[in-house]
PDB file of N, CA and C in Angstrom:
ATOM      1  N   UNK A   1     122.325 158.519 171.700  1.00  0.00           N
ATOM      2  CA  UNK A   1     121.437 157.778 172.564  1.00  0.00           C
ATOM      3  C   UNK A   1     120.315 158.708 173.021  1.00  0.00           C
ATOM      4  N   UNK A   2     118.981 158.585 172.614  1.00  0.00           N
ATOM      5  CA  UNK A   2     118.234 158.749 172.734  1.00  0.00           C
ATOM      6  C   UNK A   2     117.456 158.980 174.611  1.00  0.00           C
ATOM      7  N   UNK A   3     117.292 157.469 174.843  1.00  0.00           N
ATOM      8  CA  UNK A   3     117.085 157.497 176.169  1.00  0.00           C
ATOM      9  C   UNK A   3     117.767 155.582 176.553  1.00  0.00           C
ATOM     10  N   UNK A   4     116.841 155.551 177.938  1.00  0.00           N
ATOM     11  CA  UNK A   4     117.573 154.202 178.374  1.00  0.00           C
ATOM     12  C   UNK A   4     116.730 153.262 177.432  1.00  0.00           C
ATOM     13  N   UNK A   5     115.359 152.984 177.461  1.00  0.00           N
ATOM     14  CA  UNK A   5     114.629 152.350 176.910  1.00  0.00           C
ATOM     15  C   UNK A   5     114.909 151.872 175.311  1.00  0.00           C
ATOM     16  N   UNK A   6     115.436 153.207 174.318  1.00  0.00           N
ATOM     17  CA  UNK A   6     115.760 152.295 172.956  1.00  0.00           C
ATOM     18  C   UNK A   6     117.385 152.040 173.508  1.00  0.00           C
ATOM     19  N   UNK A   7     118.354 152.640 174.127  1.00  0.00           N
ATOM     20  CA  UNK A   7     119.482 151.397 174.342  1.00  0.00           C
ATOM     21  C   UNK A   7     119.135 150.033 174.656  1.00  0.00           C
ATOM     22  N   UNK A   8     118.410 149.949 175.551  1.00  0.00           N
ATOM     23  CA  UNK A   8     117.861 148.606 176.245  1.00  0.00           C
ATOM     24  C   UNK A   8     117.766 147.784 174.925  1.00  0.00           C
ATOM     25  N   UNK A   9     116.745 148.297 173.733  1.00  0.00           N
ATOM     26  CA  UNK A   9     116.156 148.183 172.317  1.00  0.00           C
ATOM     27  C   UNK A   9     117.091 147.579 171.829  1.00  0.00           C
ATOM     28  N   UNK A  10     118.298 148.720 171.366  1.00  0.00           N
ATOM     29  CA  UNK A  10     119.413 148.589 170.506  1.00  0.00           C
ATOM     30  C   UNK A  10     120.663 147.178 171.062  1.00  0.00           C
ATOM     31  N   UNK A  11     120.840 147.561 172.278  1.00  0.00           N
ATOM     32  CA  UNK A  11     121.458 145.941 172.663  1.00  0.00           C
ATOM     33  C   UNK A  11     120.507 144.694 172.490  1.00  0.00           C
ATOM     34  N   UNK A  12     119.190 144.531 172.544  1.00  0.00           N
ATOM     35  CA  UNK A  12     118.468 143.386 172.141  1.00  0.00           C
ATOM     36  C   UNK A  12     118.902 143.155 170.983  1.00  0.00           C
ATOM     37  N   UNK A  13     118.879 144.514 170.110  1.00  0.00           N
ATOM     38  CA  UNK A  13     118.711 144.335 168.602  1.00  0.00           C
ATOM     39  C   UNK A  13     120.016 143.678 167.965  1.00  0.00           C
ATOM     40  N   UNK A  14     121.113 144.301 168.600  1.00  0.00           N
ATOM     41  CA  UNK A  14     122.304 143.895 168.336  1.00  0.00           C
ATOM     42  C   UNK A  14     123.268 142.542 168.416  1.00  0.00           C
ATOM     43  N   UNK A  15     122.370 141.947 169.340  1.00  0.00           N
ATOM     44  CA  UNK A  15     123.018 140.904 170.457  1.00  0.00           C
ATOM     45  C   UNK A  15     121.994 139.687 169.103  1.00  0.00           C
ATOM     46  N   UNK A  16     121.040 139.519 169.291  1.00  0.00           N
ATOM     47  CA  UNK A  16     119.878 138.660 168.919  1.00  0.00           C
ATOM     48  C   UNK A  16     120.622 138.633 167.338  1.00  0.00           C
ATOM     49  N   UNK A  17     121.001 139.289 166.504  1.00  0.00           N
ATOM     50  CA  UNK A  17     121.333 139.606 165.541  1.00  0.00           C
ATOM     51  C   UNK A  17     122.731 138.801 165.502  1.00  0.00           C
ATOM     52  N   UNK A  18     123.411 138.605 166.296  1.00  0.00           N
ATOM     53  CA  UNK A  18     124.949 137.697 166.388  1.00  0.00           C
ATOM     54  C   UNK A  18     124.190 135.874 166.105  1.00  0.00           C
ATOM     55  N   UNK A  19     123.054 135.826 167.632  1.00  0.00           N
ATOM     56  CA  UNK A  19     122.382 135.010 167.918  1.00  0.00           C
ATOM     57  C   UNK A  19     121.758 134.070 166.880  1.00  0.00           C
ATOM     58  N   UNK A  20     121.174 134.925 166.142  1.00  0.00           N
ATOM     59  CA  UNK A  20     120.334 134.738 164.220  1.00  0.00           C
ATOM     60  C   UNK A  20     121.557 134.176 163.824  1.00  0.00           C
ATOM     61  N   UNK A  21     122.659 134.995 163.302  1.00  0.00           N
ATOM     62  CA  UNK A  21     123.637 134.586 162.313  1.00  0.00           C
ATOM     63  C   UNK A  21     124.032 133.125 163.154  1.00  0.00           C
ATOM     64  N   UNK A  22     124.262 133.210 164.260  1.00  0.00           N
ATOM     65  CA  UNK A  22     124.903 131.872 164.474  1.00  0.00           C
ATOM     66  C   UNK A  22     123.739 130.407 164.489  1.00  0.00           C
ATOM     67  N   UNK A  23     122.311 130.774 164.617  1.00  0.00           N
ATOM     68  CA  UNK A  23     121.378 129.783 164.151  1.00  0.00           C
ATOM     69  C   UNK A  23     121.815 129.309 162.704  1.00  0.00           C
ATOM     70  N   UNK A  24     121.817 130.756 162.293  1.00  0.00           N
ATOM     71  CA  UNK A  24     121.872 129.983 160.476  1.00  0.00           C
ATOM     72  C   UNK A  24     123.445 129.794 160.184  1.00  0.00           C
ATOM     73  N   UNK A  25     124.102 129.713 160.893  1.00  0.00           N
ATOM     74  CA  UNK A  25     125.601 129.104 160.387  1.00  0.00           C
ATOM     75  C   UNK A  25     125.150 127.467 161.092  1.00  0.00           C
ATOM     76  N   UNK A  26     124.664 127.658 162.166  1.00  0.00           N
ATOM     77  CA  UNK A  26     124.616 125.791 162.226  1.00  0.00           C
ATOM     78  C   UNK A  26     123.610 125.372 161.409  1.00  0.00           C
ATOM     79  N   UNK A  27     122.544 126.099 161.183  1.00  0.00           N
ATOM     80  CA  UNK A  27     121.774 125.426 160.351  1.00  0.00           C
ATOM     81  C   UNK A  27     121.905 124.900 158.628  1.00  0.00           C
ATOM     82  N   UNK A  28     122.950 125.968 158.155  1.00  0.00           N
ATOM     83  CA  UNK A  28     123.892 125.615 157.305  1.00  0.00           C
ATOM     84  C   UNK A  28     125.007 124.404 157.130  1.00  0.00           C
ATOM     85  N   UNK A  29     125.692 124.494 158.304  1.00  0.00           N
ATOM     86  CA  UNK A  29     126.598 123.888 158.352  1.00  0.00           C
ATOM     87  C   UNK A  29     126.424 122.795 159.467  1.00  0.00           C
ATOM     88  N   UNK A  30     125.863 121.644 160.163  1.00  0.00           N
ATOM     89  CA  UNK A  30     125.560 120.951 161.291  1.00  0.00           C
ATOM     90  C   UNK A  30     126.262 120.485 161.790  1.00  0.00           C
ATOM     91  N   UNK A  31     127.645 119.848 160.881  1.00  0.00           N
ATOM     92  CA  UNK A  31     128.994 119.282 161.249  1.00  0.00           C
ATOM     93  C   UNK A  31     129.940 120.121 161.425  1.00  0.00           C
ATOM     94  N   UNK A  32     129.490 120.993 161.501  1.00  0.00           N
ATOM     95  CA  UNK A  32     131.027 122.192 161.238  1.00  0.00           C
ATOM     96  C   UNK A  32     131.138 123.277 162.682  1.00  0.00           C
ATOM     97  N   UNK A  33     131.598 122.454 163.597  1.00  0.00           N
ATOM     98  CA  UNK A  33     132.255 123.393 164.823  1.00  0.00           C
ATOM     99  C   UNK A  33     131.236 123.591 165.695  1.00  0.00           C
ATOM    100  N   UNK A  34     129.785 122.529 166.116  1.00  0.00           N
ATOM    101  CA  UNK A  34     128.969 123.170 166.593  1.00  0.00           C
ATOM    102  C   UNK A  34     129.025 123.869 168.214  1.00  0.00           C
ATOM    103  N   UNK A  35     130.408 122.984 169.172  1.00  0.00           N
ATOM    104  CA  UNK A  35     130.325 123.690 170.001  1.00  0.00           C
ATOM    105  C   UNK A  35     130.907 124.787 170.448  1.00  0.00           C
ATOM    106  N   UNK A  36     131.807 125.425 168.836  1.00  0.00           N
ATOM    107  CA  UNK A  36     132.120 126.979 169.258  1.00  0.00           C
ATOM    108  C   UNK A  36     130.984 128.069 169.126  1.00  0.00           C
ATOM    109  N   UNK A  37     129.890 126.976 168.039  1.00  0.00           N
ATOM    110  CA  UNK A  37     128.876 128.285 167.286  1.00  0.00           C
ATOM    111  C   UNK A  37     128.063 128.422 169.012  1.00  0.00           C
ATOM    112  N   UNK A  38     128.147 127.368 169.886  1.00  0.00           N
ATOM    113  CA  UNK A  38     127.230 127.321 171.197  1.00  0.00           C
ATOM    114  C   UNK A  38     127.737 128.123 172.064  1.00  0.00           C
ATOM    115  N   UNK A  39     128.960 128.050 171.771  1.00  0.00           N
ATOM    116  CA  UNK A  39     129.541 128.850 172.916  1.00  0.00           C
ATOM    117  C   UNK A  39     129.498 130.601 172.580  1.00  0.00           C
ATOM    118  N   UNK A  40     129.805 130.598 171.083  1.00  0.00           N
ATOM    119  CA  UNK A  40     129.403 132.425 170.463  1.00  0.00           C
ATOM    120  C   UNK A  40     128.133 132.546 171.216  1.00  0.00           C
ATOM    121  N   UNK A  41     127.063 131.580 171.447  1.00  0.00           N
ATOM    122  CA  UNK A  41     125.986 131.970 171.691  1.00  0.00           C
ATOM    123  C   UNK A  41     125.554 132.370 173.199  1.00  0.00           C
ATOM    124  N   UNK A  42     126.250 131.470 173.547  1.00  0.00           N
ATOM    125  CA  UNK A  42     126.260 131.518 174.970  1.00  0.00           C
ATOM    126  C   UNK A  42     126.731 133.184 175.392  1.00  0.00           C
ATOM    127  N   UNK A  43     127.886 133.425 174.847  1.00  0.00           N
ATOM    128  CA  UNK A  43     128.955 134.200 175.593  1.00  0.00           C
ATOM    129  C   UNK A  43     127.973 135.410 175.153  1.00  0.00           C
ATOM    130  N   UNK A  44     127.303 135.671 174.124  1.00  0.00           N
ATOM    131  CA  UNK A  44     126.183 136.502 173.549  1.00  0.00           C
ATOM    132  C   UNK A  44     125.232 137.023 174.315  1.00  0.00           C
ATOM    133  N   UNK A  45     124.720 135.845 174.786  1.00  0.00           N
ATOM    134  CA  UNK A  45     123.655 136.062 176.352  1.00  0.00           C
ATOM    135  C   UNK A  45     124.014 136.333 177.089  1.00  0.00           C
ATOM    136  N   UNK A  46     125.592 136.733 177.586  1.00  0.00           N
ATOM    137  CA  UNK A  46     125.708 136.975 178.495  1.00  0.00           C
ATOM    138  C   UNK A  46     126.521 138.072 178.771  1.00  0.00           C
ATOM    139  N   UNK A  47     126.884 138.462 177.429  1.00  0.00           N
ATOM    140  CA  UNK A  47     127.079 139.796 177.109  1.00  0.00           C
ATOM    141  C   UNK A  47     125.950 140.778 177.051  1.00  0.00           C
ATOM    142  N   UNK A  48     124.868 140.285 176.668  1.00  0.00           N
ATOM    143  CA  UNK A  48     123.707 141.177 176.709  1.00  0.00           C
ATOM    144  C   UNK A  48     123.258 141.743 177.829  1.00  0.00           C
ATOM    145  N   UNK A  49     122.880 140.288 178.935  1.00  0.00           N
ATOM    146  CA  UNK A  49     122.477 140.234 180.223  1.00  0.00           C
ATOM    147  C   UNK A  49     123.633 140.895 181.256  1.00  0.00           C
ATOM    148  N   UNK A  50     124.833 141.311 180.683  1.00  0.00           N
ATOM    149  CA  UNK A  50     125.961 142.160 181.608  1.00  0.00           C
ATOM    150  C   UNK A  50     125.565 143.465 181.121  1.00  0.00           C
ATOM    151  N   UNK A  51     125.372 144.012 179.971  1.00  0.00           N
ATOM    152  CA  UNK A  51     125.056 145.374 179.368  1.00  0.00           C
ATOM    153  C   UNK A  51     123.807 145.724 179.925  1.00  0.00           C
ATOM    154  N   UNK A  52     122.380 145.127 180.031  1.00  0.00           N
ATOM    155  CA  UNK A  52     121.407 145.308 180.633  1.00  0.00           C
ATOM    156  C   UNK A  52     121.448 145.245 181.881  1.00  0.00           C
ATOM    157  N   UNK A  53     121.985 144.548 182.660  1.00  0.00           N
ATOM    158  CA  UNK A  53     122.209 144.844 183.996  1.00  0.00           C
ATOM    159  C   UNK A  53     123.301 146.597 184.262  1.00  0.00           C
ATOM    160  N   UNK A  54     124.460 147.190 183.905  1.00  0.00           N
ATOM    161  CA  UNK A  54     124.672 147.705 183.547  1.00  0.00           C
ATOM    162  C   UNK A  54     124.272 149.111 183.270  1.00  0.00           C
ATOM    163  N   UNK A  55     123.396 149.102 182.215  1.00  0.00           N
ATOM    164  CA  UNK A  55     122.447 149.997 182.056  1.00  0.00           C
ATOM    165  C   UNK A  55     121.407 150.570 183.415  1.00  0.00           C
ATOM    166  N   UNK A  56     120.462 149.226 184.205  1.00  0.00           N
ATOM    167  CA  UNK A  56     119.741 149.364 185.115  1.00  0.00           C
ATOM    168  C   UNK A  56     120.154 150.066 186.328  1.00  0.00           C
ATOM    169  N   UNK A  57     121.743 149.654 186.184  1.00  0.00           N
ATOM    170  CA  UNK A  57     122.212 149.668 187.851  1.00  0.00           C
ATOM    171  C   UNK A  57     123.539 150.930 187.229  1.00  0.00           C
ATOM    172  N   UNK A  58     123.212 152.232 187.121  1.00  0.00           N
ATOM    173  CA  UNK A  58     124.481 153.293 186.897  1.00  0.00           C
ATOM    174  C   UNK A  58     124.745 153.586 188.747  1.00  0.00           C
ATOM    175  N   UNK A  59     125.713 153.863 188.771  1.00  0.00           N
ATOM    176  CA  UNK A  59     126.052 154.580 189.958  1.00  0.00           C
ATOM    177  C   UNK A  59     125.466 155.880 190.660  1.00  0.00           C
ATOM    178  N   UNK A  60     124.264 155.690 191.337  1.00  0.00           N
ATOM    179  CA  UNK A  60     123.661 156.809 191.769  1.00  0.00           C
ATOM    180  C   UNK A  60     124.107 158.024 192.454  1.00  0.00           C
ATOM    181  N   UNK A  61     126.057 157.546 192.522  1.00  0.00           N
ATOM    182  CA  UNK A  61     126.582 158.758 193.452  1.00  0.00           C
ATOM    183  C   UNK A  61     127.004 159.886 192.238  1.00  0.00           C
ATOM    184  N   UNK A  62     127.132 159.592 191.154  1.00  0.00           N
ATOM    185  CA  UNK A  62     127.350 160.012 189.865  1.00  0.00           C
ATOM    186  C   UNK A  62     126.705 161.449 189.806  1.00  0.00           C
ATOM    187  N   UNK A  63     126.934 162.309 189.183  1.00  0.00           N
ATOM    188  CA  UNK A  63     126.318 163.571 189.015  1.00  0.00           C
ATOM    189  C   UNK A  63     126.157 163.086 187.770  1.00  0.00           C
ATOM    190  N   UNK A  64     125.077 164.019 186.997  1.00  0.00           N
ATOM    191  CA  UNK A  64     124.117 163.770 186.188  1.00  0.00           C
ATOM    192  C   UNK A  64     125.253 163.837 184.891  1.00  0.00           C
ATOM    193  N   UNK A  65     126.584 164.551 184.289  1.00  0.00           N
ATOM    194  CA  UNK A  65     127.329 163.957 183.426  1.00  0.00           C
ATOM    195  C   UNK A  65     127.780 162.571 183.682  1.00  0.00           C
ATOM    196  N   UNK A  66     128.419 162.185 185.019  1.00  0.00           N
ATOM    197  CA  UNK A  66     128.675 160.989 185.578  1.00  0.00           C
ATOM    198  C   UNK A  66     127.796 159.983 184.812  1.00  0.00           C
ATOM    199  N   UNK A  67     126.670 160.022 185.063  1.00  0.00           N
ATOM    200  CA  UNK A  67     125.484 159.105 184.161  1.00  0.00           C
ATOM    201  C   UNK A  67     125.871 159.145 182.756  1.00  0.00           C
ATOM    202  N   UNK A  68     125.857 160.107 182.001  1.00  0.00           N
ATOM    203  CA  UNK A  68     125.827 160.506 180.696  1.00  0.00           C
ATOM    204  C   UNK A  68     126.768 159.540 180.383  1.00  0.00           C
ATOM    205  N   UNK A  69     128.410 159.749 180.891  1.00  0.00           N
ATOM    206  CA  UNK A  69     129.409 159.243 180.270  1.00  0.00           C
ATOM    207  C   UNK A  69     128.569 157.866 181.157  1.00  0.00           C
ATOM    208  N   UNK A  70     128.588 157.193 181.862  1.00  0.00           N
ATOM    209  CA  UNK A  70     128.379 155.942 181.750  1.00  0.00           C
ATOM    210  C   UNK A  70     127.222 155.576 180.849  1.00  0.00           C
ATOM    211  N   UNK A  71     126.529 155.631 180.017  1.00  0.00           N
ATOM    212  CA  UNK A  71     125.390 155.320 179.204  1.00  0.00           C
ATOM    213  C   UNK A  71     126.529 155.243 177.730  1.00  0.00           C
ATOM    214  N   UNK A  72     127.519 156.411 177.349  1.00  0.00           N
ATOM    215  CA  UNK A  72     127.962 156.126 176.510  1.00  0.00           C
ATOM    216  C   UNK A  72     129.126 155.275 176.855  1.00  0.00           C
ATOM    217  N   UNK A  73     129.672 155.031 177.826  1.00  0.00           N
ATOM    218  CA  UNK A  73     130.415 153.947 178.159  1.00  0.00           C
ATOM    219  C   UNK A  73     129.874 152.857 177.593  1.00  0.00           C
ATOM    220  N   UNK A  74     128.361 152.204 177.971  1.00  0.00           N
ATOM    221  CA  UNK A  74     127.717 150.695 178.049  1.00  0.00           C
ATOM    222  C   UNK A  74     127.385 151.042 175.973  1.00  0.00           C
ATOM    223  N   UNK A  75     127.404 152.043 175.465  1.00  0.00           N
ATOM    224  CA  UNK A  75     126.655 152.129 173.927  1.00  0.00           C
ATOM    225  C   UNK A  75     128.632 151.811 173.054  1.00  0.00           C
ATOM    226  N   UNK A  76     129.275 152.135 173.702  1.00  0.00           N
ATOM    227  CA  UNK A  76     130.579 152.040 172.707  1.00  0.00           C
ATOM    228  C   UNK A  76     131.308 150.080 172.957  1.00  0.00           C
ATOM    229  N   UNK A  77     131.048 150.115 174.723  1.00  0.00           N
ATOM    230  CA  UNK A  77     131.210 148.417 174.910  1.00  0.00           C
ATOM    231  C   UNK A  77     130.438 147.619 173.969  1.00  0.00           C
ATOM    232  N   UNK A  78     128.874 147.806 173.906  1.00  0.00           N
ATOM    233  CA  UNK A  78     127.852 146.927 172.892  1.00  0.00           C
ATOM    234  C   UNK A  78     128.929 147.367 171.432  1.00  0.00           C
ATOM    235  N   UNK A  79     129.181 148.242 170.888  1.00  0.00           N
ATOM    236  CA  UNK A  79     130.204 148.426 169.446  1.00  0.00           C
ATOM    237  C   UNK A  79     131.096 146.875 169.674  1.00  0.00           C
ATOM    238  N   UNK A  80     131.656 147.504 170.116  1.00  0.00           N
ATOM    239  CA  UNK A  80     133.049 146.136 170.247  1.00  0.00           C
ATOM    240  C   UNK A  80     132.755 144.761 170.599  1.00  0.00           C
ATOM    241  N   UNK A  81     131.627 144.600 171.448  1.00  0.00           N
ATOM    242  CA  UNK A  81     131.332 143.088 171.953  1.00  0.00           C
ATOM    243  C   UNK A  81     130.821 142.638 170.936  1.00  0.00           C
ATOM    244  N   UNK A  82     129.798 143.364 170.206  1.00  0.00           N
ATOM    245  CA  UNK A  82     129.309 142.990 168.708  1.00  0.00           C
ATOM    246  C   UNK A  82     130.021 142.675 168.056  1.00  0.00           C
ATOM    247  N   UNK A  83     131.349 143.567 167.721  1.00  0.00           N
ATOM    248  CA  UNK A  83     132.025 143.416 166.277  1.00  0.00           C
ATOM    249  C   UNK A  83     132.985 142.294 166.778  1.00  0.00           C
ATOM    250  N   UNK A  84     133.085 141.908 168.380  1.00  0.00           N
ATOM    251  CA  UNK A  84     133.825 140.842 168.621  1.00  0.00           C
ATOM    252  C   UNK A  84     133.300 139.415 168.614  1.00  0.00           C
ATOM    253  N   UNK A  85     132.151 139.111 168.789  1.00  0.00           N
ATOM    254  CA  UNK A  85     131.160 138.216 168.622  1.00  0.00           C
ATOM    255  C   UNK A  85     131.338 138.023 166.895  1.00  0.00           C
ATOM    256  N   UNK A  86     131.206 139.064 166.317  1.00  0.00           N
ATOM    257  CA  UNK A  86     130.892 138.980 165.069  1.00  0.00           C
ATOM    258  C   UNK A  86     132.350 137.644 164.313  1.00  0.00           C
ATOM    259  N   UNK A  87     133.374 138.481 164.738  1.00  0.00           N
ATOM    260  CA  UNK A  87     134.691 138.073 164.385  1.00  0.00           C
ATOM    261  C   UNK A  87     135.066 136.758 164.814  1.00  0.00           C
ATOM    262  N   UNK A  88     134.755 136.156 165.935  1.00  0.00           N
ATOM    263  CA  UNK A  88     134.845 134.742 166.223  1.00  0.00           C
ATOM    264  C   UNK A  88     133.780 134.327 165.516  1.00  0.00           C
ATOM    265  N   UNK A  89     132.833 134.429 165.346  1.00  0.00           N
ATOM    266  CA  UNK A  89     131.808 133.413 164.088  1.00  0.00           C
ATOM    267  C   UNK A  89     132.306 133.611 162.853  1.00  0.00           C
ATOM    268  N   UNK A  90     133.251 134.634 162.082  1.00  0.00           N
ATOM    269  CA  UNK A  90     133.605 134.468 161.305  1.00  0.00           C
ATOM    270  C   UNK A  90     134.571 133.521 161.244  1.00  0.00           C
ATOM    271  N   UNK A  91     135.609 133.882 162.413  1.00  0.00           N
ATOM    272  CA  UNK A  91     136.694 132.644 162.410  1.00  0.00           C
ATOM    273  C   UNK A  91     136.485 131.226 162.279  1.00  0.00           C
ATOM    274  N   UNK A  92     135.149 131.219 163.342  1.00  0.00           N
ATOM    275  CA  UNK A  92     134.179 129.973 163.098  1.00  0.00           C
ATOM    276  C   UNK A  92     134.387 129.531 161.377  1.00  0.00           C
ATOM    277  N   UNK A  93     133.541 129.954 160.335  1.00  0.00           N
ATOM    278  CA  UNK A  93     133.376 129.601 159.510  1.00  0.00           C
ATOM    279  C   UNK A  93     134.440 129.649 158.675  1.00  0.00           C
ATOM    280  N   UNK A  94     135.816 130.211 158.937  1.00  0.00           N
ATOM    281  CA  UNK A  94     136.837 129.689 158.479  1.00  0.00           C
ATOM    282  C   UNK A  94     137.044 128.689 158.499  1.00  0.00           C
ATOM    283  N   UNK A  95     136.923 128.037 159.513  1.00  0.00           N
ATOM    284  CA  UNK A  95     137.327 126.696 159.819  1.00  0.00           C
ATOM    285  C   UNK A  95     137.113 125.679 159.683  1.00  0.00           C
ATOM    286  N   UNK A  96     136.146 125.434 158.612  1.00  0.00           N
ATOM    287  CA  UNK A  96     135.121 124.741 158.190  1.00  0.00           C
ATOM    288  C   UNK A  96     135.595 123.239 157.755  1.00  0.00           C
ATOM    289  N   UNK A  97     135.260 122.313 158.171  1.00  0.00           N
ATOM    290  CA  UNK A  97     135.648 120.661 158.073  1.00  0.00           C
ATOM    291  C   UNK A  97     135.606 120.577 156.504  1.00  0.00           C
ATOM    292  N   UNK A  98     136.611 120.271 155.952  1.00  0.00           N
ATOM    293  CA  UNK A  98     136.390 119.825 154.758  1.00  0.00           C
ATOM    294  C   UNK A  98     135.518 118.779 154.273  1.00  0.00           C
TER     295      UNK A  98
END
């Protein structure tokens, strides 16, 4: 991690990127599960908007590693919320209406 500004970047980038795939799975598919693909989306925004808040607001009583590890705290959470987002839209498209 660079600084706060490309994290800020990299969670847009990451999050919007779940967001995309799940446009084009409904746009693919229109009958097929649309209010879990709404809800991936939802829960997306609001995973983002918890990481960016997050980011803004570190604990100022923190000594300056204190910060550090919380920045890589909020960069390893975005890993997993991603690859967990990712994994329910896949399940999504398992499930697909015959």
């Amino acid at each position: 991690m660079a600084n706060i500004r490309s994290l800020k970047k990299e969670i847009d980038s990451r999050v919007y990127e779940v967001i995309s795939d799940c446009f084009t799975y409904s746009e693919l598919y229109p009958d097929n599960n649309p209010d879990e693909v709404t809800g991936i989306i939802s829960d997306a925004v609001n995973f983002r908007n918890d990481l960016i808040h997050r980011v803004n607001n570190p604990d100022p009583e923190q000594d300056p590693r204190g910060v550090k590890s919380h920045y890589q705290l909020v960069n390893k959470d975005l890993d997993a919320g991603v690859s967990k987002l990712f994994e329910r839209l896949s399940s999504v498209s398992k499930k697909k209406k015959k």
